[in-house]
PDBML (XML) file of the C-alpha atoms, coordinates in Angstrom:
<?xml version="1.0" encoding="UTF-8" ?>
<PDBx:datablock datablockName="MODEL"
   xmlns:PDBx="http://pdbml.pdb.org/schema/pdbx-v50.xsd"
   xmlns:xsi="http://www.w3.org/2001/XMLSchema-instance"
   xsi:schemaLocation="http://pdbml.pdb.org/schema/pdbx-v50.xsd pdbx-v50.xsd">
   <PDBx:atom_siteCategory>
      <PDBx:atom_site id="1">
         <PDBx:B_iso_or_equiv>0.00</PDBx:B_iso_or_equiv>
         <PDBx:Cartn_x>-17.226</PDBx:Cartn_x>
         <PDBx:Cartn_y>-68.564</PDBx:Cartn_y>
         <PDBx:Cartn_z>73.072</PDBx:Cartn_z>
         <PDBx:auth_asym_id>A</PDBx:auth_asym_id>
         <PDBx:auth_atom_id>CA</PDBx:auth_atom_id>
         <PDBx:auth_comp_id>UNK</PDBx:auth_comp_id>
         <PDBx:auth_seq_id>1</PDBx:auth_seq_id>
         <PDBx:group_PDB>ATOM</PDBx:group_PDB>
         <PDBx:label_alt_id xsi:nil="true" />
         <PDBx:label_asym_id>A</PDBx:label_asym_id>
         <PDBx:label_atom_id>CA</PDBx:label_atom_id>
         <PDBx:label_comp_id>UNK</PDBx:label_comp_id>
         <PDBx:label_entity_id>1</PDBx:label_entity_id>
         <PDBx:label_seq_id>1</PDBx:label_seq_id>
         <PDBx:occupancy>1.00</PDBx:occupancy>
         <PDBx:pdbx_PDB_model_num>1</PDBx:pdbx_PDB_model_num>
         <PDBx:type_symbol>C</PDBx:type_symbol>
      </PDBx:atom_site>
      <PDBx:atom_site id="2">
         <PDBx:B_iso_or_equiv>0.00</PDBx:B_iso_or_equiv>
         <PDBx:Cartn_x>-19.825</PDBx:Cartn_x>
         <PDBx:Cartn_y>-67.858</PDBx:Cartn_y>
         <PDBx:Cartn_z>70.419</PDBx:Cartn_z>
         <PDBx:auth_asym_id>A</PDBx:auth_asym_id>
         <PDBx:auth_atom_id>CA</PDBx:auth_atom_id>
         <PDBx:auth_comp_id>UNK</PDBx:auth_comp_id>
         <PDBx:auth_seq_id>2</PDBx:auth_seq_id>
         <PDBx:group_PDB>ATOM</PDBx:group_PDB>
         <PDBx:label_alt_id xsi:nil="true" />
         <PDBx:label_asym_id>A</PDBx:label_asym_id>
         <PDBx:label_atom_id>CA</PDBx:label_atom_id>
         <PDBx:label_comp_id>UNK</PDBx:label_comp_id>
         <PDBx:label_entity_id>1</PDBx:label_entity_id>
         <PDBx:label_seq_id>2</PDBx:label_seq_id>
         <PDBx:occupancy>1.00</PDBx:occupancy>
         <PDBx:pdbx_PDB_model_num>1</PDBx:pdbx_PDB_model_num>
         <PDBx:type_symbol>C</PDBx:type_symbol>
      </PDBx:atom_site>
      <PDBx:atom_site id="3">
         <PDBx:B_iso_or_equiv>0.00</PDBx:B_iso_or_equiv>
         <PDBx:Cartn_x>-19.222</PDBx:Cartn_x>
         <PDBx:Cartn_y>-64.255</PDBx:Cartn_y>
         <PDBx:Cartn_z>71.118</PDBx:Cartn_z>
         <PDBx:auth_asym_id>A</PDBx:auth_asym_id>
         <PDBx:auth_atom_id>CA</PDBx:auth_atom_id>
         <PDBx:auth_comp_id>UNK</PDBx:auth_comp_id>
         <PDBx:auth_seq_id>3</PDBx:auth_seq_id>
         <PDBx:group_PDB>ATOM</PDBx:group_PDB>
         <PDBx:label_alt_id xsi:nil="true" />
         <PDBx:label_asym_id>A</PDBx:label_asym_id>
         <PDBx:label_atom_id>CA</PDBx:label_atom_id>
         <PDBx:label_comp_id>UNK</PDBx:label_comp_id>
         <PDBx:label_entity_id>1</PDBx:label_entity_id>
         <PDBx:label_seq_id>3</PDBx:label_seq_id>
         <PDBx:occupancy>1.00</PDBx:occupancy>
         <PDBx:pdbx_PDB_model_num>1</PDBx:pdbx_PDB_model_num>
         <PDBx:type_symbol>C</PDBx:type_symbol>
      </PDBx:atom_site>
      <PDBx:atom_site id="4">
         <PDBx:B_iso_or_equiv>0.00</PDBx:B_iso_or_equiv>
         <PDBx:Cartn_x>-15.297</PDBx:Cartn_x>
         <PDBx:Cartn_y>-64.417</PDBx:Cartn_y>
         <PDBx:Cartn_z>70.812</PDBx:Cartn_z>
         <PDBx:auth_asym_id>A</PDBx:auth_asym_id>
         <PDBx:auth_atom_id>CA</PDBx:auth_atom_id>
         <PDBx:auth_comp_id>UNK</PDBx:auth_comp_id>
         <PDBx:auth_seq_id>4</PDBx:auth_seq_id>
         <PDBx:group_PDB>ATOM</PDBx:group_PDB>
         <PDBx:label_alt_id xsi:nil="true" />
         <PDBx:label_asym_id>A</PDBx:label_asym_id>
         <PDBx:label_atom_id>CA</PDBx:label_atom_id>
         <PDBx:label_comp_id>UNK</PDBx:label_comp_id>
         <PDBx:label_entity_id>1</PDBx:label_entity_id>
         <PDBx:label_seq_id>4</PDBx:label_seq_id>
         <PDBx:occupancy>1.00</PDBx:occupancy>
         <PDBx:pdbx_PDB_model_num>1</PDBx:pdbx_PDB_model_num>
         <PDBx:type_symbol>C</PDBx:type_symbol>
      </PDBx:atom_site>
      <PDBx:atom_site id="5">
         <PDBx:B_iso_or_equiv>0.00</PDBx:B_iso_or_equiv>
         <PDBx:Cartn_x>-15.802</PDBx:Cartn_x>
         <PDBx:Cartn_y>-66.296</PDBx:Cartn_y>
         <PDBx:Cartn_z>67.908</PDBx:Cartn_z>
         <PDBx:auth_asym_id>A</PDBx:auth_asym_id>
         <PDBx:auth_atom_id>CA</PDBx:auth_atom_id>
         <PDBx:auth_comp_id>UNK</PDBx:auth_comp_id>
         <PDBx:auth_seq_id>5</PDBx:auth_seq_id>
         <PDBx:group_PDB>ATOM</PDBx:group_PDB>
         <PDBx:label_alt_id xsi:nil="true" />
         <PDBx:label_asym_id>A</PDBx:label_asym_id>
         <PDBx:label_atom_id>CA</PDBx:label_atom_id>
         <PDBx:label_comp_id>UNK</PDBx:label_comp_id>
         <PDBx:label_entity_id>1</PDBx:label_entity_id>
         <PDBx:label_seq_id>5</PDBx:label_seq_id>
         <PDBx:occupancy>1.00</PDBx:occupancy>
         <PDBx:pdbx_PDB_model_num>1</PDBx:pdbx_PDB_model_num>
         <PDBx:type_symbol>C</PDBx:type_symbol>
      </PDBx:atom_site>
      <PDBx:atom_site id="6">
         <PDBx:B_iso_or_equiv>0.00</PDBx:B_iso_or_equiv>
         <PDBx:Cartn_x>-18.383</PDBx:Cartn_x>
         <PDBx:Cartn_y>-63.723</PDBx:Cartn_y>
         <PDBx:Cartn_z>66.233</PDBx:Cartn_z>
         <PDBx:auth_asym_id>A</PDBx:auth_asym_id>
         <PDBx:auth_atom_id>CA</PDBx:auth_atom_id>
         <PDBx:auth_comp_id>UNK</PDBx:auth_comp_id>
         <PDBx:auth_seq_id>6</PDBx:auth_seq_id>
         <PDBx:group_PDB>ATOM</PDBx:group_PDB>
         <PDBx:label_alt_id xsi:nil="true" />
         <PDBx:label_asym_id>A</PDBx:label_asym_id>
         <PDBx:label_atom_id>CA</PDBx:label_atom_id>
         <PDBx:label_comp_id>UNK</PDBx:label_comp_id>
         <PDBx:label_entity_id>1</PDBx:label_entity_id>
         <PDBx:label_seq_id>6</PDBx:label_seq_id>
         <PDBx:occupancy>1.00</PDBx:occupancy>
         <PDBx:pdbx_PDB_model_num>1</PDBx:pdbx_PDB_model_num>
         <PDBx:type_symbol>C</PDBx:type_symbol>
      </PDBx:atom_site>
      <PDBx:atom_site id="7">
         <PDBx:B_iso_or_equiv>0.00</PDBx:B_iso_or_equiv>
         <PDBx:Cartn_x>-15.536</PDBx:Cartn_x>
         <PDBx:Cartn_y>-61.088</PDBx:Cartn_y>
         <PDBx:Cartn_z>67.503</PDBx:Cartn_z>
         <PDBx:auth_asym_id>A</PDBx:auth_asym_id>
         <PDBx:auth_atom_id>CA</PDBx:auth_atom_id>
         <PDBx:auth_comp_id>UNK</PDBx:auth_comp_id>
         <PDBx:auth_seq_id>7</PDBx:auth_seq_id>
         <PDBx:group_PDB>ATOM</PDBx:group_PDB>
         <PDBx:label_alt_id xsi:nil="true" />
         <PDBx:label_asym_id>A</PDBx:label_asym_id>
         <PDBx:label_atom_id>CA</PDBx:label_atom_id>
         <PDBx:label_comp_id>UNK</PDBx:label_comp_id>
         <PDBx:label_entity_id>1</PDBx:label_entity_id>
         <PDBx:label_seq_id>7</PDBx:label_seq_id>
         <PDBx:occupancy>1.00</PDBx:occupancy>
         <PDBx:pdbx_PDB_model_num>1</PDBx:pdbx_PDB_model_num>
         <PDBx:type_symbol>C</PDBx:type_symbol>
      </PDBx:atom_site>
      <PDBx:atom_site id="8">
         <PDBx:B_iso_or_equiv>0.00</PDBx:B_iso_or_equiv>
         <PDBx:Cartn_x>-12.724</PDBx:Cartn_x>
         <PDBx:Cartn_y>-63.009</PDBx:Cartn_y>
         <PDBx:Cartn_z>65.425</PDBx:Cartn_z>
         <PDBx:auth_asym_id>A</PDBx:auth_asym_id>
         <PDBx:auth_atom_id>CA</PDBx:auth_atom_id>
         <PDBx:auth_comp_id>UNK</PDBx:auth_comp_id>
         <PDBx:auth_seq_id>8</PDBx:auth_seq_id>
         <PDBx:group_PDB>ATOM</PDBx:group_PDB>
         <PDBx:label_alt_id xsi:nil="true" />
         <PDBx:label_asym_id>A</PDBx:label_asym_id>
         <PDBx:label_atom_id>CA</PDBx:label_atom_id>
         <PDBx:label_comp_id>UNK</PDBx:label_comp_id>
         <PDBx:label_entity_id>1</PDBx:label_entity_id>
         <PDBx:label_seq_id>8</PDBx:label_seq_id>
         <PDBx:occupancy>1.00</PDBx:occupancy>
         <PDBx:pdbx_PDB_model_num>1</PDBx:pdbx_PDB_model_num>
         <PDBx:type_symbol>C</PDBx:type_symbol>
      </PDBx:atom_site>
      <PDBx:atom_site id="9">
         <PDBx:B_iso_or_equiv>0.00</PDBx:B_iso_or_equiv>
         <PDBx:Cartn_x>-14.910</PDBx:Cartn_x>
         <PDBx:Cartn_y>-62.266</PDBx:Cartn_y>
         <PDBx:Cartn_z>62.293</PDBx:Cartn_z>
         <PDBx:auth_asym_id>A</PDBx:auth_asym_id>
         <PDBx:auth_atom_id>CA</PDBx:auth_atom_id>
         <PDBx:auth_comp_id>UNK</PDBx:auth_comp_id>
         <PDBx:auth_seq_id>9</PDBx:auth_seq_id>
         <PDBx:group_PDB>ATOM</PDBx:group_PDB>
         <PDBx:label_alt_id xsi:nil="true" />
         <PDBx:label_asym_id>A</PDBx:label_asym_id>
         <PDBx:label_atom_id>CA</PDBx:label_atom_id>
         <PDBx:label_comp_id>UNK</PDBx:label_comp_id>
         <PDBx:label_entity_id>1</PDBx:label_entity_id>
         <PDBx:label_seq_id>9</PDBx:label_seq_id>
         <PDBx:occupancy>1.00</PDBx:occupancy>
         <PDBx:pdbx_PDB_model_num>1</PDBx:pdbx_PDB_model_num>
         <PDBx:type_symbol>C</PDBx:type_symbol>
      </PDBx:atom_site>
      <PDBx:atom_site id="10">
         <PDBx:B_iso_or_equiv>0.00</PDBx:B_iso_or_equiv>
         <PDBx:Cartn_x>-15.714</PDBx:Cartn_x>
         <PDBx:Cartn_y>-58.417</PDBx:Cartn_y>
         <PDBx:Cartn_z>63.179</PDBx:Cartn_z>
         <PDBx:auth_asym_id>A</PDBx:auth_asym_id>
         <PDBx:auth_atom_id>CA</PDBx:auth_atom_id>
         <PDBx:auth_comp_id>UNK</PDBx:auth_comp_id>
         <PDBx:auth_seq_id>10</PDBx:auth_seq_id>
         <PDBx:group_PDB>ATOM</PDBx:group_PDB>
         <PDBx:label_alt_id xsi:nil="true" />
         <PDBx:label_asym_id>A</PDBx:label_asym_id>
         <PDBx:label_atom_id>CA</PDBx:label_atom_id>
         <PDBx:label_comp_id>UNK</PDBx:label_comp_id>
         <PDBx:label_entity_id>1</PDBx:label_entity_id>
         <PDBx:label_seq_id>10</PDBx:label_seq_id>
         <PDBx:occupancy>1.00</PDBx:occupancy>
         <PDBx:pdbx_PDB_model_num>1</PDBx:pdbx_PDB_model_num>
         <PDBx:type_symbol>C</PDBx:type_symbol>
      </PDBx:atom_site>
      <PDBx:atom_site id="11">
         <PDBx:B_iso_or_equiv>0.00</PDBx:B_iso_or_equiv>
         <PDBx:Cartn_x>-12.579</PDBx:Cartn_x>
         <PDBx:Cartn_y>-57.489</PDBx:Cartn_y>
         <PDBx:Cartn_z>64.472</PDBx:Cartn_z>
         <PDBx:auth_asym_id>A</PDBx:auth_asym_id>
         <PDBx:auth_atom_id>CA</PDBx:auth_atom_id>
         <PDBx:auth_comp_id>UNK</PDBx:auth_comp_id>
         <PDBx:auth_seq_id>11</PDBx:auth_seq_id>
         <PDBx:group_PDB>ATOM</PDBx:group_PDB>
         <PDBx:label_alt_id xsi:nil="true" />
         <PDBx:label_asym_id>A</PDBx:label_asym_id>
         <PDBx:label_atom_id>CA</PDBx:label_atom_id>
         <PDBx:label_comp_id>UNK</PDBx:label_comp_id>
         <PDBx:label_entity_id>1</PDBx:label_entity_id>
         <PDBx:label_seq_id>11</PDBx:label_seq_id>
         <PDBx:occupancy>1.00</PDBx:occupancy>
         <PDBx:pdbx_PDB_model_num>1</PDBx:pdbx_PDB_model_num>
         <PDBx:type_symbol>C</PDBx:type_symbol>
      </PDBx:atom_site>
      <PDBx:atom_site id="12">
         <PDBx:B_iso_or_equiv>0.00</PDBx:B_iso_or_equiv>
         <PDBx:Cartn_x>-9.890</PDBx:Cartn_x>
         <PDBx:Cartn_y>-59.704</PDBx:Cartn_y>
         <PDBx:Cartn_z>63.579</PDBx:Cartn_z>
         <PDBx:auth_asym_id>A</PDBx:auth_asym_id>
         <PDBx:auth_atom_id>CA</PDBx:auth_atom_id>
         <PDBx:auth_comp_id>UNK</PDBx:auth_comp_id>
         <PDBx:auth_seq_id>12</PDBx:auth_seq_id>
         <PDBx:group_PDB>ATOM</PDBx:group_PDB>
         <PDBx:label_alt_id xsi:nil="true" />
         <PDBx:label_asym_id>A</PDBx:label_asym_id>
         <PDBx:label_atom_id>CA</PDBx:label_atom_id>
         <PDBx:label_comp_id>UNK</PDBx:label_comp_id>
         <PDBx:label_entity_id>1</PDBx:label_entity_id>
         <PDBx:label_seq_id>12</PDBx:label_seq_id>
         <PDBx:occupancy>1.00</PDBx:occupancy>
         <PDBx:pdbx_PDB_model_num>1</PDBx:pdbx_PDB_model_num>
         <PDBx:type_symbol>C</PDBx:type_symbol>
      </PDBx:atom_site>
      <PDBx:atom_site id="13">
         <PDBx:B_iso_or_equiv>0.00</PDBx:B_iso_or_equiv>
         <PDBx:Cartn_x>-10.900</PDBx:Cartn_x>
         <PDBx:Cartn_y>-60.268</PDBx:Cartn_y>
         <PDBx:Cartn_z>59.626</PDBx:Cartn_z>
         <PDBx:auth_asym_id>A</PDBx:auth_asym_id>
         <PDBx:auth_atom_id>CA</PDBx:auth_atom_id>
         <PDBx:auth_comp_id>UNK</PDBx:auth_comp_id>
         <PDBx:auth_seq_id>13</PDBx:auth_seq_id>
         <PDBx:group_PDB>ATOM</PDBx:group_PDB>
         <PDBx:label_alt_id xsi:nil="true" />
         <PDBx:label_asym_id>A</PDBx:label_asym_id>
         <PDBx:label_atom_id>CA</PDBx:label_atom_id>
         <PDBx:label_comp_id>UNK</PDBx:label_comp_id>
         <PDBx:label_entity_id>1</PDBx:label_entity_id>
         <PDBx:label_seq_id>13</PDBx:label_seq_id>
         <PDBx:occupancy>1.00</PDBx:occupancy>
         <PDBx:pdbx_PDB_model_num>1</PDBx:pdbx_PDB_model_num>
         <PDBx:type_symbol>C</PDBx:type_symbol>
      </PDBx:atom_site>
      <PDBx:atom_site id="14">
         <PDBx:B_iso_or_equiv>0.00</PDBx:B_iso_or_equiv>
         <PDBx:Cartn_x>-13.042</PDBx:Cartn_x>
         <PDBx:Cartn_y>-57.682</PDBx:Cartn_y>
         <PDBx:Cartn_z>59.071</PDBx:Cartn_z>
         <PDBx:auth_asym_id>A</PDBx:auth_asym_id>
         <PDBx:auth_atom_id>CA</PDBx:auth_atom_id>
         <PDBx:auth_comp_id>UNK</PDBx:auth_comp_id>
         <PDBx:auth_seq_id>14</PDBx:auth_seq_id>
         <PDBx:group_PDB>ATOM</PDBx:group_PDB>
         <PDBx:label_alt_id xsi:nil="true" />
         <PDBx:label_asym_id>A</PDBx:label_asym_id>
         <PDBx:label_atom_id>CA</PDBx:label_atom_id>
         <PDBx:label_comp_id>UNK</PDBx:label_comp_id>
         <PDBx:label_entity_id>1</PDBx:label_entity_id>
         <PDBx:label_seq_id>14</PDBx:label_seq_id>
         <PDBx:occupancy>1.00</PDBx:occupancy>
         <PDBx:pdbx_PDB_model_num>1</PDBx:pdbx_PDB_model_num>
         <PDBx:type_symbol>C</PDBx:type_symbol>
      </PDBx:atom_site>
      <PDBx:atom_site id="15">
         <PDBx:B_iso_or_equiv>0.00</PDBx:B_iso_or_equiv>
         <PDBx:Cartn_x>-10.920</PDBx:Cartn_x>
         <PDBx:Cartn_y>-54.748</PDBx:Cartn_y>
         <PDBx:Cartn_z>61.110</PDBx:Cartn_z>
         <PDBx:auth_asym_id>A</PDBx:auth_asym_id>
         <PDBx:auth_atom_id>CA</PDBx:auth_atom_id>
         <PDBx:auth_comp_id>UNK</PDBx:auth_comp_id>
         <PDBx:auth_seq_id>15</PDBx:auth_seq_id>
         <PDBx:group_PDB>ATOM</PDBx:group_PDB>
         <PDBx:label_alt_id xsi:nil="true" />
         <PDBx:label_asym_id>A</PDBx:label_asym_id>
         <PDBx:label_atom_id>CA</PDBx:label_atom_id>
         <PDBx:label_comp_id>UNK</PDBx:label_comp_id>
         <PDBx:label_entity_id>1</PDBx:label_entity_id>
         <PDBx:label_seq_id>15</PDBx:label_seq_id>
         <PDBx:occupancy>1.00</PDBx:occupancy>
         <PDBx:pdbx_PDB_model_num>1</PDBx:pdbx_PDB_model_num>
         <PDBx:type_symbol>C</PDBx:type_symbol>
      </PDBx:atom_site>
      <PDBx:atom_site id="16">
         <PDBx:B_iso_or_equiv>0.00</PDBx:B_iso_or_equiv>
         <PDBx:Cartn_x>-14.027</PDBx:Cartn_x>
         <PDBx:Cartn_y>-53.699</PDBx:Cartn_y>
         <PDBx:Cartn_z>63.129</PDBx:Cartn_z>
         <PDBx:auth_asym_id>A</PDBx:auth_asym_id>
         <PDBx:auth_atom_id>CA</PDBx:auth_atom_id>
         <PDBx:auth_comp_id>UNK</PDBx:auth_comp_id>
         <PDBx:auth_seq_id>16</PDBx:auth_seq_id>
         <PDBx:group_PDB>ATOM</PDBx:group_PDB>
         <PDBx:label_alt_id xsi:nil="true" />
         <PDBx:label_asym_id>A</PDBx:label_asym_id>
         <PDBx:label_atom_id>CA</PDBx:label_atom_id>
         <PDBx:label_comp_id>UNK</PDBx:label_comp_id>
         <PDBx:label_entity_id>1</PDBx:label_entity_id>
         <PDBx:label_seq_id>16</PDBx:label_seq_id>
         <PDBx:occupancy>1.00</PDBx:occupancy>
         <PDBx:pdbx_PDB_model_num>1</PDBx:pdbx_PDB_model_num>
         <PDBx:type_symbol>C</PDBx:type_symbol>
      </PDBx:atom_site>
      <PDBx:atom_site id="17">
         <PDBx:B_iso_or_equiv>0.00</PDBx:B_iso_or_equiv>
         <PDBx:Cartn_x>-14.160</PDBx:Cartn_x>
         <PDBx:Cartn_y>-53.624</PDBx:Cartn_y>
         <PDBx:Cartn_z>66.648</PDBx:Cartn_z>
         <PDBx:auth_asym_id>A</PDBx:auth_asym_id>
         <PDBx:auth_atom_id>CA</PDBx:auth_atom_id>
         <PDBx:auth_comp_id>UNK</PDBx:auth_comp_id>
         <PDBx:auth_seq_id>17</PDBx:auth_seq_id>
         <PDBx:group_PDB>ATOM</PDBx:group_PDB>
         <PDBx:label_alt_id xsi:nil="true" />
         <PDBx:label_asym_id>A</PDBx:label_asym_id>
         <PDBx:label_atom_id>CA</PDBx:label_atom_id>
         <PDBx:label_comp_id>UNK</PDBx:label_comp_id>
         <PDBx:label_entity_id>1</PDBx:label_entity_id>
         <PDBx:label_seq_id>17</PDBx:label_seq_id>
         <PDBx:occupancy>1.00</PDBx:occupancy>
         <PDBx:pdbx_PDB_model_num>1</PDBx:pdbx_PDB_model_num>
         <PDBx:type_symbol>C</PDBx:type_symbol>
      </PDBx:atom_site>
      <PDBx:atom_site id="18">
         <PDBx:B_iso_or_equiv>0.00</PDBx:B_iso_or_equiv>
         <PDBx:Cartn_x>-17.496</PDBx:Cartn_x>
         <PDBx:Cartn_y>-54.002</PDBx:Cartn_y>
         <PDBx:Cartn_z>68.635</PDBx:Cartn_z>
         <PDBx:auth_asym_id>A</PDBx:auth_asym_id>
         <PDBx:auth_atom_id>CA</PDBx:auth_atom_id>
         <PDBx:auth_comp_id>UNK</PDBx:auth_comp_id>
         <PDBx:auth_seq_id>18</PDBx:auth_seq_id>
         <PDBx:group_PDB>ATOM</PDBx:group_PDB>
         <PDBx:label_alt_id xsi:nil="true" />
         <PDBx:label_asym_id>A</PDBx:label_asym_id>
         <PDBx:label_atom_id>CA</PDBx:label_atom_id>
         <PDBx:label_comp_id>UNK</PDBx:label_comp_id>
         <PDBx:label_entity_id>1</PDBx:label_entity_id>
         <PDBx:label_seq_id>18</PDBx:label_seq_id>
         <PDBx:occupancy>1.00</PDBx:occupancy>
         <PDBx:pdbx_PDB_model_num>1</PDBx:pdbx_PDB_model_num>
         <PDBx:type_symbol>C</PDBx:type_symbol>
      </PDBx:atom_site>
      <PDBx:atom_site id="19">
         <PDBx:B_iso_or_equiv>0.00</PDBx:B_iso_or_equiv>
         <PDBx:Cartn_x>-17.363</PDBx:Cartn_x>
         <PDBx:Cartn_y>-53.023</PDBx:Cartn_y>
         <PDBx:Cartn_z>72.402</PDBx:Cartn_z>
         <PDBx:auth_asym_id>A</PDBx:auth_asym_id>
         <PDBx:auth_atom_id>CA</PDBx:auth_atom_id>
         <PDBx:auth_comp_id>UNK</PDBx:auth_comp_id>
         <PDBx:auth_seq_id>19</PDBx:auth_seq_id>
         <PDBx:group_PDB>ATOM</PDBx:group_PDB>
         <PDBx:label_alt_id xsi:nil="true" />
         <PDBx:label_asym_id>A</PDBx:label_asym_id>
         <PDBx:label_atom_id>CA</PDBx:label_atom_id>
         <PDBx:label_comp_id>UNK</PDBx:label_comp_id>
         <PDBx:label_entity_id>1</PDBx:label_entity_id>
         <PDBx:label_seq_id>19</PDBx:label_seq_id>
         <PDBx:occupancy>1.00</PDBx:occupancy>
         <PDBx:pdbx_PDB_model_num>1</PDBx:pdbx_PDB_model_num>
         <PDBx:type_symbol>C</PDBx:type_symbol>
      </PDBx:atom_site>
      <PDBx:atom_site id="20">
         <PDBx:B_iso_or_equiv>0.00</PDBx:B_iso_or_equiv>
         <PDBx:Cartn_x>-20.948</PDBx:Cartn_x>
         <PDBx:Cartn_y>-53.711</PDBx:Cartn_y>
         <PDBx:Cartn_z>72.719</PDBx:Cartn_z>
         <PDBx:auth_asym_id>A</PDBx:auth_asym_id>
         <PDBx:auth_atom_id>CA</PDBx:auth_atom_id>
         <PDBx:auth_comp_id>UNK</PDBx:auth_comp_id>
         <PDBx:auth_seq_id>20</PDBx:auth_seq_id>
         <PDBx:group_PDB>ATOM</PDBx:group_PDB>
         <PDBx:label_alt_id xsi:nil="true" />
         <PDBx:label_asym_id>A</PDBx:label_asym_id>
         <PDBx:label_atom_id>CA</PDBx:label_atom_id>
         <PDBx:label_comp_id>UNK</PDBx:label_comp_id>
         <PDBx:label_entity_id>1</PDBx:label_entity_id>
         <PDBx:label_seq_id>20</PDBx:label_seq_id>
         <PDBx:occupancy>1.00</PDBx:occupancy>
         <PDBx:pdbx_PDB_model_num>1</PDBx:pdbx_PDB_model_num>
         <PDBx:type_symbol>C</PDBx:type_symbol>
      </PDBx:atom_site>
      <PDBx:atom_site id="21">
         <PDBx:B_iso_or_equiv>0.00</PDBx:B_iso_or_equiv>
         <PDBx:Cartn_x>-21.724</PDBx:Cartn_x>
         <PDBx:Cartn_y>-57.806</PDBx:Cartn_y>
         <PDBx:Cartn_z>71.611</PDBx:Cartn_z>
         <PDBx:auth_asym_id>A</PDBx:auth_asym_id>
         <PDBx:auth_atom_id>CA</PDBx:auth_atom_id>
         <PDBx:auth_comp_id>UNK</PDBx:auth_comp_id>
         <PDBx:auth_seq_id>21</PDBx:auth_seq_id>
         <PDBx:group_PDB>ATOM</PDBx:group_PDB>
         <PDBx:label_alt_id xsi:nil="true" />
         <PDBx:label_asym_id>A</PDBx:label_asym_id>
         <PDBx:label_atom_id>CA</PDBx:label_atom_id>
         <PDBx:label_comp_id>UNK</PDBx:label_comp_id>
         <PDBx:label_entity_id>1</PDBx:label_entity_id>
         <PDBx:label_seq_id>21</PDBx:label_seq_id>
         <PDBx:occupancy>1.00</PDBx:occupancy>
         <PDBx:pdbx_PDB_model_num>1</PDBx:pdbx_PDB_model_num>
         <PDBx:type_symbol>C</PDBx:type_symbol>
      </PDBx:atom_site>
      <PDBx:atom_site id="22">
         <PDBx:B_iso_or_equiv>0.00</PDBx:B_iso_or_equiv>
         <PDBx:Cartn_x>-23.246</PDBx:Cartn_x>
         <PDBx:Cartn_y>-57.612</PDBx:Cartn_y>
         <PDBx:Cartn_z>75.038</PDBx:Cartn_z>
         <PDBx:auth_asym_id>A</PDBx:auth_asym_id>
         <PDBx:auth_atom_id>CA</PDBx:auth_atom_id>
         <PDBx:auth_comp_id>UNK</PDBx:auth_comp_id>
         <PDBx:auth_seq_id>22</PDBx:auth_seq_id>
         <PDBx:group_PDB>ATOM</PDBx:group_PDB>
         <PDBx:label_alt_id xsi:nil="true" />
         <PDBx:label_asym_id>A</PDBx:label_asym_id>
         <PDBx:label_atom_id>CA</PDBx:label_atom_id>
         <PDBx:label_comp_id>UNK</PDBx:label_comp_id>
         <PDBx:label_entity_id>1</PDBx:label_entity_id>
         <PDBx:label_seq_id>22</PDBx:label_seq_id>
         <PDBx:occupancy>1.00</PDBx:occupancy>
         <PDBx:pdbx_PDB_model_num>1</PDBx:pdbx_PDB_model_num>
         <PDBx:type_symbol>C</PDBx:type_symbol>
      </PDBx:atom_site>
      <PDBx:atom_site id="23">
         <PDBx:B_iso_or_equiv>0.00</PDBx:B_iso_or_equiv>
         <PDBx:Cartn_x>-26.051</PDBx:Cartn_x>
         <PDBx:Cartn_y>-56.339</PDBx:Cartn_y>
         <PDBx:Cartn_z>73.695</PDBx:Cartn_z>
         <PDBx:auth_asym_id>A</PDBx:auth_asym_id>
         <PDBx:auth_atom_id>CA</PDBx:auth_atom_id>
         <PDBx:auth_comp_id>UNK</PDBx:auth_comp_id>
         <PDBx:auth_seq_id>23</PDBx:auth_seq_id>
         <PDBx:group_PDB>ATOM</PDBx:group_PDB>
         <PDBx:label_alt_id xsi:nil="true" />
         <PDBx:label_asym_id>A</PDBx:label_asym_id>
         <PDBx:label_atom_id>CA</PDBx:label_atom_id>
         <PDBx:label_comp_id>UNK</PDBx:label_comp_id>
         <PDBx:label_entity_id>1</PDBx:label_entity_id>
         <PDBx:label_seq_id>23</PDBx:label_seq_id>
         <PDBx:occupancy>1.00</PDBx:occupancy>
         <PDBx:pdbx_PDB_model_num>1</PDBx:pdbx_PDB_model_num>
         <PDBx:type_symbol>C</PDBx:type_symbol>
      </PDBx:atom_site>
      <PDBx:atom_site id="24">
         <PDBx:B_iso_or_equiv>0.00</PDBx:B_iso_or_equiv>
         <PDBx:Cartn_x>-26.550</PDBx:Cartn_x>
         <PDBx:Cartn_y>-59.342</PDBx:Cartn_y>
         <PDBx:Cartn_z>71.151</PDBx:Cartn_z>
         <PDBx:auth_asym_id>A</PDBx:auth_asym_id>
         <PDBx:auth_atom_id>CA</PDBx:auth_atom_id>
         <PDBx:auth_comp_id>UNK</PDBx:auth_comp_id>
         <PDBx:auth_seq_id>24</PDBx:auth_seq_id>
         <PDBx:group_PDB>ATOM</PDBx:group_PDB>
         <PDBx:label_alt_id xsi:nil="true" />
         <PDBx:label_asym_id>A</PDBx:label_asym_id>
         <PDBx:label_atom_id>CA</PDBx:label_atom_id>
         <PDBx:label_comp_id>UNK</PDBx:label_comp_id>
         <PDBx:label_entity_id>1</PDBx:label_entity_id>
         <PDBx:label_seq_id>24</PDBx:label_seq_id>
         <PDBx:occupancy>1.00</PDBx:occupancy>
         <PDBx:pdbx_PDB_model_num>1</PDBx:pdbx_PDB_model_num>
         <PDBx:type_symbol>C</PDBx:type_symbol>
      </PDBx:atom_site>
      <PDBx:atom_site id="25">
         <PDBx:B_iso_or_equiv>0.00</PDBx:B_iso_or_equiv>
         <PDBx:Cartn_x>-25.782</PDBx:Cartn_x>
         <PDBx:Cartn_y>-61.707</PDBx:Cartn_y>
         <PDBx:Cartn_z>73.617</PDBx:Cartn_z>
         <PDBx:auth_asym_id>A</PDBx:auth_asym_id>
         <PDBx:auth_atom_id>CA</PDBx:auth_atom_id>
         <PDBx:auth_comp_id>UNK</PDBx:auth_comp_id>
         <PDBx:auth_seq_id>25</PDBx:auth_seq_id>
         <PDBx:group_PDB>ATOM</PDBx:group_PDB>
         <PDBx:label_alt_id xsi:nil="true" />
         <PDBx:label_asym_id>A</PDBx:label_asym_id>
         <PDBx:label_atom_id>CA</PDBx:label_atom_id>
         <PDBx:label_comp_id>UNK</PDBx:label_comp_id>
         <PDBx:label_entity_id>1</PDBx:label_entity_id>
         <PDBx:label_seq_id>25</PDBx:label_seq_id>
         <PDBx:occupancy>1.00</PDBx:occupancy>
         <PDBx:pdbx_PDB_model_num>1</PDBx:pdbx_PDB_model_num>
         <PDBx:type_symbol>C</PDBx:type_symbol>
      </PDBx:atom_site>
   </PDBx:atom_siteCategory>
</PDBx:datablock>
C-alpha cells in the first residue's frame, strides 16, 4: 500500500507514471 499510495501522487496528481517503484521498494 505505501507503494500505491506513492503511485496516487506520481501518476494520478502529478500525471507521471512509474513502471519501476519496484526498484524503491
Amino acid at each position: 500500500g505505501f507503494v500505491a499510495i506513492g503511485l496516487v501522487m506520481l501518476w494520478g496528481w502529478g500525471g507521471t507514471l512509474s513502471l519501476g517503484q519496484g526498484v524503491f521498494f
